[in-house]
C-alpha atoms as a PDB file:
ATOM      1  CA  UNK A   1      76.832 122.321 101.190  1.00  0.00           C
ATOM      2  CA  UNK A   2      77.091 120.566 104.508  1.00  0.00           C
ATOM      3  CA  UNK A   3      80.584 119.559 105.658  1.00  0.00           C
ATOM      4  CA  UNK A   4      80.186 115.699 105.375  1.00  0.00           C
ATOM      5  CA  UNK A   5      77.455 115.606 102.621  1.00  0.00           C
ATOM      6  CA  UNK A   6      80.407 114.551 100.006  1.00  0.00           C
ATOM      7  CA  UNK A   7      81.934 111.939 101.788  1.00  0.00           C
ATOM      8  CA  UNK A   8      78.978 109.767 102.876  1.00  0.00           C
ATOM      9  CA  UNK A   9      77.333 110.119  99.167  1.00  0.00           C
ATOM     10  CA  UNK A  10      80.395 108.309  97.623  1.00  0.00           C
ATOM     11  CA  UNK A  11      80.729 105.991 100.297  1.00  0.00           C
ATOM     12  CA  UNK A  12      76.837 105.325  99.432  1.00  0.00           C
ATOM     13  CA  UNK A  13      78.002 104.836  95.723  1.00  0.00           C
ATOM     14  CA  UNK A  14      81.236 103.142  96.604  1.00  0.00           C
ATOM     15  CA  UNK A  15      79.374 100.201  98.780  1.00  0.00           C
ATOM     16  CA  UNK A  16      76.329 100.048  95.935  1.00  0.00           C
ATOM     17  CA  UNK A  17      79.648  99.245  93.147  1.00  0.00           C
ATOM     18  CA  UNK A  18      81.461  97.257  95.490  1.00  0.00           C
ATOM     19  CA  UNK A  19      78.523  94.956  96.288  1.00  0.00           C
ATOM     20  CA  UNK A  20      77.084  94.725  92.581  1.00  0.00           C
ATOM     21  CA  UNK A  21      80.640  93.675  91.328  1.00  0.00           C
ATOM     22  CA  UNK A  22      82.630  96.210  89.934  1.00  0.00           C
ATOM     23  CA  UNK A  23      85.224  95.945  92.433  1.00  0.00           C
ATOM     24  CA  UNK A  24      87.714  94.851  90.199  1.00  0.00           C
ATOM     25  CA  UNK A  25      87.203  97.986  87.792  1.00  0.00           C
ATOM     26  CA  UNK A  26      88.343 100.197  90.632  1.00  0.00           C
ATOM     27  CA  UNK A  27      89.456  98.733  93.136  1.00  0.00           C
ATOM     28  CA  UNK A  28      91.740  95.533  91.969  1.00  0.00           C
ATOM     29  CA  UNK A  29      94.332  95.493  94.316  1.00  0.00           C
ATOM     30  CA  UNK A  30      92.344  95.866  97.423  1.00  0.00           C
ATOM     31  CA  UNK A  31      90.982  92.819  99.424  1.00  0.00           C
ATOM     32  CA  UNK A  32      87.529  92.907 100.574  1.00  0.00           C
ATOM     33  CA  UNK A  33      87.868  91.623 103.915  1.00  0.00           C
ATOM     34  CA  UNK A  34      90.802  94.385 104.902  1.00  0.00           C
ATOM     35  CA  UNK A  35      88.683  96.985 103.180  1.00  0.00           C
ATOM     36  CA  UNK A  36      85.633  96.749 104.683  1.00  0.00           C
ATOM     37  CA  UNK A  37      87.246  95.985 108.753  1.00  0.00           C
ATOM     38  CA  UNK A  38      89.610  99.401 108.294  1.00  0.00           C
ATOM     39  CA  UNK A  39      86.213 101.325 106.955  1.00  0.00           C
ATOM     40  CA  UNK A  40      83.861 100.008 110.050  1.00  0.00           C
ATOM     41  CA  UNK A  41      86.667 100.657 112.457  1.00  0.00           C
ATOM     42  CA  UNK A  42      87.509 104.263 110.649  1.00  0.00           C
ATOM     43  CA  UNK A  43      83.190 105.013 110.789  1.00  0.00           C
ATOM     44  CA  UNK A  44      83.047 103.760 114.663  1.00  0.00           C
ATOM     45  CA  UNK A  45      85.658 105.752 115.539  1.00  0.00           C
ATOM     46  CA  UNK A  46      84.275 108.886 113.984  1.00  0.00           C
ATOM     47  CA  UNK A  47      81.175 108.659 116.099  1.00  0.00           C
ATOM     48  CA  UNK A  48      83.445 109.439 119.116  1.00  0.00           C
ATOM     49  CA  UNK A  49      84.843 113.411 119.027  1.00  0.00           C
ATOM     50  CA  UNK A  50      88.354 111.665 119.969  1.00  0.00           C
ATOM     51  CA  UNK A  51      90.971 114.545 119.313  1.00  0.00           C
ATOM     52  CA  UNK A  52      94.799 114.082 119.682  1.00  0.00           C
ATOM     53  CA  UNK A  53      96.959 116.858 119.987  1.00  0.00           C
ATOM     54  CA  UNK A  54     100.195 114.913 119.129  1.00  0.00           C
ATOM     55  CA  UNK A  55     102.821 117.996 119.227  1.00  0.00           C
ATOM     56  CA  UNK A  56     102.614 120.162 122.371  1.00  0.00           C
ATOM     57  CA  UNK A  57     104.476 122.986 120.562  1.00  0.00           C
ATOM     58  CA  UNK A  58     101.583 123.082 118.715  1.00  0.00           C
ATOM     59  CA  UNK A  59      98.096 123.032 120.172  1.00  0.00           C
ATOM     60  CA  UNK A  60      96.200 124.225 117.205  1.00  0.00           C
ATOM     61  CA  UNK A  61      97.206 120.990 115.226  1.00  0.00           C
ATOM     62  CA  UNK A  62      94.520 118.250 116.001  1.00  0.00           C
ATOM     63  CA  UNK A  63      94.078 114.973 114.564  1.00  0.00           C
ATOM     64  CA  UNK A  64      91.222 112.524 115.086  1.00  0.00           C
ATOM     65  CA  UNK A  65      91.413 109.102 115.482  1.00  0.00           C
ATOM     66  CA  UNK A  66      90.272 107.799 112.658  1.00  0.00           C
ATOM     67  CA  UNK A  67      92.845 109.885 110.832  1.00  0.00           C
ATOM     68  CA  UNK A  68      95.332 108.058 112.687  1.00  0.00           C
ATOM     69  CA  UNK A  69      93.897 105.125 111.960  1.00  0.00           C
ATOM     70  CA  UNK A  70      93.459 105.140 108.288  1.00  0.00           C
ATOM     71  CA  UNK A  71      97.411 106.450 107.922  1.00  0.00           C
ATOM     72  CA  UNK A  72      98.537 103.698 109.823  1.00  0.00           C
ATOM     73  CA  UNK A  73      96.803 101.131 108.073  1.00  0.00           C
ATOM     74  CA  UNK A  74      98.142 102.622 105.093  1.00  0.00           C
ATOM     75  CA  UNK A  75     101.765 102.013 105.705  1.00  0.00           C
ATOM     76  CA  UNK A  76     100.899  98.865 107.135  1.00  0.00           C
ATOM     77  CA  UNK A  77      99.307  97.736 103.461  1.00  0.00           C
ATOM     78  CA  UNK A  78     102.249  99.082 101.614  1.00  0.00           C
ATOM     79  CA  UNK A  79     105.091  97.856 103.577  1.00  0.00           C
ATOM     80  CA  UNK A  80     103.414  94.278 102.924  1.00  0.00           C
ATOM     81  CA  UNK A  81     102.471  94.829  99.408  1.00  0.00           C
ATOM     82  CA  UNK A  82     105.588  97.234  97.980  1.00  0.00           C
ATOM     83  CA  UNK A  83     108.529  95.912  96.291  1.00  0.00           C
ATOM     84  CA  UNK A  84     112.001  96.862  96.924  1.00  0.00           C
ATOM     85  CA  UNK A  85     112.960 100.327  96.021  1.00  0.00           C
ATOM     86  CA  UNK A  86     109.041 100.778  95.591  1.00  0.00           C
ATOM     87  CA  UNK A  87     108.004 102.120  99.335  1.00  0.00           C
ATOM     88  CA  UNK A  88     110.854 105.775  98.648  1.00  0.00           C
ATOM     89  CA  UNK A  89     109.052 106.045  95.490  1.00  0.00           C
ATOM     90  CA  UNK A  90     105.269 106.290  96.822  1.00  0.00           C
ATOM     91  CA  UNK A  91     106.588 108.410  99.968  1.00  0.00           C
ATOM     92  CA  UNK A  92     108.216 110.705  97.349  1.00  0.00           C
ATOM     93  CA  UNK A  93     104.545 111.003  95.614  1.00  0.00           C
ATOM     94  CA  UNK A  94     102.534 111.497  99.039  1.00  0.00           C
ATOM     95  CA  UNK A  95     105.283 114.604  99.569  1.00  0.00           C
ATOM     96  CA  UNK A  96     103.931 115.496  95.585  1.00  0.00           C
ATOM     97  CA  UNK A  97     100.558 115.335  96.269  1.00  0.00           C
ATOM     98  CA  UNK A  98     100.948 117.225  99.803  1.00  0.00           C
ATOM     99  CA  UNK A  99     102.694 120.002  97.845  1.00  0.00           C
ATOM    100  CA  UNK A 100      99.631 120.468  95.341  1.00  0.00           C
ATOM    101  CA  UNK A 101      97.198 119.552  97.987  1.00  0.00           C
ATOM    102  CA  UNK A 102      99.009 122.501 100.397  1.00  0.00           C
ATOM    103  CA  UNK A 103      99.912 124.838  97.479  1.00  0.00           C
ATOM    104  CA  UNK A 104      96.360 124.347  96.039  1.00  0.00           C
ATOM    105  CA  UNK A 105      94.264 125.518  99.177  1.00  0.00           C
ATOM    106  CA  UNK A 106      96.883 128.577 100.071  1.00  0.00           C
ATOM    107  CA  UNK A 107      96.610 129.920  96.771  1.00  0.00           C
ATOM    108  CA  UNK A 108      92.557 129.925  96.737  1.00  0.00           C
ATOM    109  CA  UNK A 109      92.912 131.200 100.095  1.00  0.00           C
ATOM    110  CA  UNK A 110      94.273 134.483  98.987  1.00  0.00           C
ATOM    111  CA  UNK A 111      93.120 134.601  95.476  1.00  0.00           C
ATOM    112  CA  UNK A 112      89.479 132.314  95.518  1.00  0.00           C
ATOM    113  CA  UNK A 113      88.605 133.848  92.009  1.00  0.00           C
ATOM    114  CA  UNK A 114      90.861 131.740  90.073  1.00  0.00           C
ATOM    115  CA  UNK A 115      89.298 128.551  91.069  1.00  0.00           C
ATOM    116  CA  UNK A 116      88.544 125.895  88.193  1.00  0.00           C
ATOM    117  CA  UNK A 117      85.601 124.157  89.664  1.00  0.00           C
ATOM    118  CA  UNK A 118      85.801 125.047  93.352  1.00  0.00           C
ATOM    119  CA  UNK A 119      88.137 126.545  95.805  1.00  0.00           C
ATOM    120  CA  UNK A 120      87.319 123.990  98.387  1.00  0.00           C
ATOM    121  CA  UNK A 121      87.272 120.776  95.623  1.00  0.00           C
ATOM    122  CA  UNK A 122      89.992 122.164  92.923  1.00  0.00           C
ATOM    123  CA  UNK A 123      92.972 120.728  94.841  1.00  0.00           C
ATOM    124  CA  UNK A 124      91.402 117.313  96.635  1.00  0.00           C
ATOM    125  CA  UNK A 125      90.624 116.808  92.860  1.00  0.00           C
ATOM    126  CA  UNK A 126      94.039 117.620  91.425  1.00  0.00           C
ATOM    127  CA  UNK A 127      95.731 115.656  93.639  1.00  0.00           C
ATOM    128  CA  UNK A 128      93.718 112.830  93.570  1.00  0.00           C
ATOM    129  CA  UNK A 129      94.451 112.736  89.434  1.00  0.00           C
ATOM    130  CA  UNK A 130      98.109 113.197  89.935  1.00  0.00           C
ATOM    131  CA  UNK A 131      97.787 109.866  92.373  1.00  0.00           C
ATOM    132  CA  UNK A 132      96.094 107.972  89.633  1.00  0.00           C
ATOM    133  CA  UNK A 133      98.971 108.576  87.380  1.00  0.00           C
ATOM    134  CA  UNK A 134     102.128 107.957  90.124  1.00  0.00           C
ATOM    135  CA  UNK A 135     100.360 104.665  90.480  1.00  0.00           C
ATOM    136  CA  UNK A 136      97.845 101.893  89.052  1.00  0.00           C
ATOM    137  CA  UNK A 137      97.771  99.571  92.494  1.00  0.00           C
ATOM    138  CA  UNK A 138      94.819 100.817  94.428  1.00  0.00           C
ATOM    139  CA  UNK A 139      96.207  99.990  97.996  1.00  0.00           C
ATOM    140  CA  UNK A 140      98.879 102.601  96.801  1.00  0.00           C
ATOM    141  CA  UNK A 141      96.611 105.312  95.776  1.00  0.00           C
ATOM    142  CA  UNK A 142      94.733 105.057  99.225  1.00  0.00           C
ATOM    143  CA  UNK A 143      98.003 105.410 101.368  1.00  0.00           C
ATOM    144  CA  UNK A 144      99.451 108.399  98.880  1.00  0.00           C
ATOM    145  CA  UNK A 145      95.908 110.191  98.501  1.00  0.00           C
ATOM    146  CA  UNK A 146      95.780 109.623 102.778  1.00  0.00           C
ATOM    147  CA  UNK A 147      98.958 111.015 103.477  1.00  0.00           C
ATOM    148  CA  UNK A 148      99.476 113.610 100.642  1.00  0.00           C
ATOM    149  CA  UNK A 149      95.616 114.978 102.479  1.00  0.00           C
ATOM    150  CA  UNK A 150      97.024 114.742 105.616  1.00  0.00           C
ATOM    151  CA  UNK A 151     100.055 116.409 104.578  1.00  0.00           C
ATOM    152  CA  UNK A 152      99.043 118.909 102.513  1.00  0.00           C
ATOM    153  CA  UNK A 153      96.600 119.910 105.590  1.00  0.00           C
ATOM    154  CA  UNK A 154      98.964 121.184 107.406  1.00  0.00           C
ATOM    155  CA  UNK A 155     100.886 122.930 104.471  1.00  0.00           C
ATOM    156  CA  UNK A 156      98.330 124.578 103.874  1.00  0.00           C
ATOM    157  CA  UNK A 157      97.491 125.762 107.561  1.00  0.00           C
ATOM    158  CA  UNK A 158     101.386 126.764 107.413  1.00  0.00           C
ATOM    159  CA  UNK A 159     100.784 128.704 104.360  1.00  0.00           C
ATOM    160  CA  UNK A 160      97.978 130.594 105.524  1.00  0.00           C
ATOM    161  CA  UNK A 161      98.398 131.220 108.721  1.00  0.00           C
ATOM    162  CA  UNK A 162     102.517 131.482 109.556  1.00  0.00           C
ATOM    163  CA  UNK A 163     102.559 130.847 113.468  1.00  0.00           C
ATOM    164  CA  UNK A 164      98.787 130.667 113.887  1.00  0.00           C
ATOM    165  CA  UNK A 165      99.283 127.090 112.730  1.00  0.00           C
ATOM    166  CA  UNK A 166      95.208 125.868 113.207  1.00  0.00           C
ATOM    167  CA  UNK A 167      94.298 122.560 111.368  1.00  0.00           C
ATOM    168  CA  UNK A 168      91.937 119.747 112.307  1.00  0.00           C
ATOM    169  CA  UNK A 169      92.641 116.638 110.099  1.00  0.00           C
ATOM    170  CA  UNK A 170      89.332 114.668 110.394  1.00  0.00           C
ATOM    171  CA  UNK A 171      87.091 117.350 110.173  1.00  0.00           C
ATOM    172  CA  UNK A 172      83.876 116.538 108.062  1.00  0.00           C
ATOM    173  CA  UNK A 173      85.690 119.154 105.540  1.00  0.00           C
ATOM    174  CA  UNK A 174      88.558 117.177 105.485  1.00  0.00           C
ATOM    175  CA  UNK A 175      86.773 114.110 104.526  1.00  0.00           C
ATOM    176  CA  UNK A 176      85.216 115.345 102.099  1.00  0.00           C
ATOM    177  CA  UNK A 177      88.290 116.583 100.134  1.00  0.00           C
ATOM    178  CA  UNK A 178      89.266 112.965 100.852  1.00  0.00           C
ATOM    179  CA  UNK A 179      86.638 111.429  99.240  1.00  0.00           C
ATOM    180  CA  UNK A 180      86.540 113.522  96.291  1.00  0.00           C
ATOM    181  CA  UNK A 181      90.870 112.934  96.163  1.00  0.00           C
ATOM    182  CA  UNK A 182      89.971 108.913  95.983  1.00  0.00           C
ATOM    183  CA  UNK A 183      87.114 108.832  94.298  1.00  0.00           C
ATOM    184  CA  UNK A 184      89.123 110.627  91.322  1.00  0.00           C
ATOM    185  CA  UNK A 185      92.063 108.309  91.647  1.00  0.00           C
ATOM    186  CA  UNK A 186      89.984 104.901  91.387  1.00  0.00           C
ATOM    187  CA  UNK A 187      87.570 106.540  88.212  1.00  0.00           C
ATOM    188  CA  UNK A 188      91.414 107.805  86.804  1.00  0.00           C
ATOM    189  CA  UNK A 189      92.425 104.323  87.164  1.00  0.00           C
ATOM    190  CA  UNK A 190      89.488 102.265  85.793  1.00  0.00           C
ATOM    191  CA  UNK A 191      89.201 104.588  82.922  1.00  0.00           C
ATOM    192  CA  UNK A 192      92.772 103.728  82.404  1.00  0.00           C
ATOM    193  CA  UNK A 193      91.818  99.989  82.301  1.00  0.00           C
ATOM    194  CA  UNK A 194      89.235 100.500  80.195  1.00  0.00           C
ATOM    195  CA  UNK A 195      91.160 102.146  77.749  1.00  0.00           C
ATOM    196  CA  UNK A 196      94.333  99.434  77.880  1.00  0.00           C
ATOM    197  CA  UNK A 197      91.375  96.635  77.772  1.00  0.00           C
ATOM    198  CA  UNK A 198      89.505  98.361  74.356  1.00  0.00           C
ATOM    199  CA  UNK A 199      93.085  99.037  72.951  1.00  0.00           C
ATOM    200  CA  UNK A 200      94.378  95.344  73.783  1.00  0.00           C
ATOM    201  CA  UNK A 201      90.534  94.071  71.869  1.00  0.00           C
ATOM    202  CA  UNK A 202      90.993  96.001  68.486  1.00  0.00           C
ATOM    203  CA  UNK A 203      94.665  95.229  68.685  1.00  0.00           C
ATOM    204  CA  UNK A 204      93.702  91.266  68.606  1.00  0.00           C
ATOM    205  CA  UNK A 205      91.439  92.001  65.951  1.00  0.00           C
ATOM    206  CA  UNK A 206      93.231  94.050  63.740  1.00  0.00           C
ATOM    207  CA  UNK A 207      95.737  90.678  64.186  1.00  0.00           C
ATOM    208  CA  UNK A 208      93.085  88.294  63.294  1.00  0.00           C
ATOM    209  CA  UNK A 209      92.055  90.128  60.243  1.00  0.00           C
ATOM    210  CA  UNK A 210      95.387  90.761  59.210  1.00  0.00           C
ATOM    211  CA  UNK A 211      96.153  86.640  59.617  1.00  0.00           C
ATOM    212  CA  UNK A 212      93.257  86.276  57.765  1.00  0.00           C
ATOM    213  CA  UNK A 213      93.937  88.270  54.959  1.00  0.00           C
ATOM    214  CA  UNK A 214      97.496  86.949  54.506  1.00  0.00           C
ATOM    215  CA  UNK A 215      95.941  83.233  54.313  1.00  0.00           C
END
């Protein structure tokens, strides 16, 4: 499949749910006018091959712009939005999902046969379940699932390589595993809904019919 193929396809799907209304099933938390300036400025800057190289120590570590960009907004969104004690927790869960995200990819690297769907999708996927259950806010899952990918990037590249440390976060690849990380956090989280909202119906009516038996 080609690098790249994944990502625009749900962001295809992602802009047909957002603009038919089912926002708030997956995305609840997020406002519309943030999301969709940080998403035009993230798919500008990715039509520009703008490649930082932000540790000299190590020139094999490269990190494009939008990258950069998307983390950045991130922490921006949950410093506003995080209660106290709340911003150690979620930086505690993007080191989580790093270590499955790196731990994931290393493993497949040296033993690919034991892959559950995919060696290139088992641990975008993983991790991006694990998110929906640290958290039900969706700003939340978008700066843990961005940093635990960007993270567990270069754990991975550590893991595999040693001192050949080669990793480009931002590659098409990259996204991809992004995508698929998100898209399985928001579906996580408006099953989860779903459930708590079918659970909270036949609760009522198993009251009502109760009430009405008892009169």
């Amino acid at each position: 499949m080609m690098p790249g193929y994944l990502c625009i396809l749900f962001l295809f799907i992602f802009c047909i749910l957002w603009a038919t209304g089912w926002k708030p099933t997956f995305a609840p938390n997020m406002r519309t006018g943030w999301a969709l300036s940080i998403t035009g400025l993230i798919l500008f800057t990715l039509m520009f091959p703008i490649w930082i190289t932000p540790i000299d120590r190590f020139p094999g570590f490269h990190i494009h712009a939008a990258v950069c960009l998307l983390l950045v907004s991130s922490v921006i969104v949950v410093l506003l939005s995080a209660r106290q004690g709340q911003a150690l927790f979620l930086v505690l869960c993007a080191v989580m999902l790093a270590v499955v995200w790196g731990s994931t990819r290393s493993l497949y690297a040296h033993e690919s046969f034991l892959h559950w769907l995919s060696p290139t999708l088992d641990a975008p996927l993983l991790a991006g379940l694990l998110c929906g259950v640290f958290t039900t806010d969706s700003n939340h899952q978008l700066a843990i699932t961005a940093w635990g990918a960007a993270i567990g990037e270069c754990m991975a590249a550590l893991l595999q390589e040693g001192g050949a440390f080669q990793v480009q976060i931002g590659s098409w690849a990259w996204w991809d595993g992004f995508a698929i990380a998100i898209c399985a956090t928001f579906a996580l989280g408006a099953a989860g809904r779903a459930l708590r909202g079918m659970i909270s119906k036949l609760g009522a009516v198993w009251l009502q019919q109760r009430g009405g038996r008892s009169s």
